[in-house]
Protein backbone atom coordinates (compact mmCIF):
# COMPACT_ATOMS: atom_id res chain seq x y z
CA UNK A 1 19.80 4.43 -10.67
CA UNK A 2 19.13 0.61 -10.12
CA UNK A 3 16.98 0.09 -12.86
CA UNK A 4 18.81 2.46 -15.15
CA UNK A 5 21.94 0.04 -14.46
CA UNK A 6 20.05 -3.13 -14.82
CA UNK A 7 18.72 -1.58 -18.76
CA UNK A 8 22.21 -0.88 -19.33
CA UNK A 9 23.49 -4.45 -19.31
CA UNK A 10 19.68 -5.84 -20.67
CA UNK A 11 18.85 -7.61 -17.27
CA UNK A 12 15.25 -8.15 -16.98
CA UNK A 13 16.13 -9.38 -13.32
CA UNK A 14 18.64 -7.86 -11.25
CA UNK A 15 19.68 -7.38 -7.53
CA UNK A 16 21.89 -4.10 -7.62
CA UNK A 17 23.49 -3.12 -4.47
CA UNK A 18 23.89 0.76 -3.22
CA UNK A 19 25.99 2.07 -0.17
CA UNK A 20 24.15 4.82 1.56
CA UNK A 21 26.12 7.79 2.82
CA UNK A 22 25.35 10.05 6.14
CA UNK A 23 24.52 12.64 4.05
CA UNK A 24 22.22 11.15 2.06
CA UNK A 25 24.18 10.05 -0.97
CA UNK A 26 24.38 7.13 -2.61
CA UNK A 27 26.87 4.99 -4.96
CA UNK A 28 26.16 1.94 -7.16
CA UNK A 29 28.22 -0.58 -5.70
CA UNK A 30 27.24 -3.65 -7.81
CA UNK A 31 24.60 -5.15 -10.20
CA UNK A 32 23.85 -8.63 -9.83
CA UNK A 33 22.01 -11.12 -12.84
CA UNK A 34 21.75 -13.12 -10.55
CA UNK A 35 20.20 -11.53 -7.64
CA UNK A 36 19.39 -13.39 -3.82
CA UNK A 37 17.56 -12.99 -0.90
CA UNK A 38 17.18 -14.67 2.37
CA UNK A 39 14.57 -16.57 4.09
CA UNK A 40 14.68 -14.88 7.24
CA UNK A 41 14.03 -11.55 4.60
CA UNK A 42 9.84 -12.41 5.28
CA UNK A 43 8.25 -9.15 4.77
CA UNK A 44 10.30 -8.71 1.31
CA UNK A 45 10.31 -11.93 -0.22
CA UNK A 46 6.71 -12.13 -1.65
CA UNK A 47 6.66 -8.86 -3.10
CA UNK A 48 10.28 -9.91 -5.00
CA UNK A 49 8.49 -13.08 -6.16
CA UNK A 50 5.45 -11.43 -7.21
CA UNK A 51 7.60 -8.76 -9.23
CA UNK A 52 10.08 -11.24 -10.81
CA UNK A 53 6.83 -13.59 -11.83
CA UNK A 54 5.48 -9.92 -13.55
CA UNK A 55 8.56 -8.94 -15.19
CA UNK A 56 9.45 -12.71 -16.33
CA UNK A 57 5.61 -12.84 -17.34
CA UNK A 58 5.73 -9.73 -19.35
CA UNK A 59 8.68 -10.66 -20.92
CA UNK A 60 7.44 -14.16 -22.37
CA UNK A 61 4.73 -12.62 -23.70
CA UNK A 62 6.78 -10.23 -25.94
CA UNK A 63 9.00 -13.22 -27.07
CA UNK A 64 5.84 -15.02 -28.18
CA UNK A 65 4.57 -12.25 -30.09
CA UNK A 66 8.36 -11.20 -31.54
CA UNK A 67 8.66 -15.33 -32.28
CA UNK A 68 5.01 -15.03 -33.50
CA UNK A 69 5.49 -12.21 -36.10
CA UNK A 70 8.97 -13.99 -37.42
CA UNK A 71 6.98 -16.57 -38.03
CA UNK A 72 4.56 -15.04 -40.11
CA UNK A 73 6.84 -13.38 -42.16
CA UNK A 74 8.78 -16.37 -42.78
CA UNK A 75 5.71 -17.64 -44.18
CA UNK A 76 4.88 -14.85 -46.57
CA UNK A 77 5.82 -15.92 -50.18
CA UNK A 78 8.68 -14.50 -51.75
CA UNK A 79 8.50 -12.41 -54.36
CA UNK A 80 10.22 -14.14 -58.25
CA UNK A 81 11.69 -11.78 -60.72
């Protein structure tokens, strides 16, 4: 549900917040762009870095390539009639 909601709005980085029910259910309470996290959150934070550094990695490269093959195209002669 959390990443299905960050796709929906194109985040590539999110926080989204869920509130847990007794009997096991769950609703999407919020999806931030923006997301947080405390210090005192030890155990957690290096494995948020090291998956924001992936996703923010992966993502330049595809904007290099995409930026790449525009500019290839762009210089491609044009055809005269």
């Amino acid at each position: 549900m959390a990443v299905e909601a960050s796709t929906v709005l194109a985040l590539d980085i999110a926080g989204v917040d869920l509130l847990f029910a007794a009997d096991g259910a769950y609703t999407l309470c919020e999806v931030n762009a923006v997301p947080g996290w405390r210090p005192a959150m030890t155990t957690v934070a290096p494995a948020i870095t090291a998956c924001v550094n992936r996703r923010l990695t992966a993502r330049d490269s595809t904007v290099r390539r995409s930026s790449t093959a525009r500019q290839d195209l762009s210089r491609r002669p044009t055809a005269t009639y």
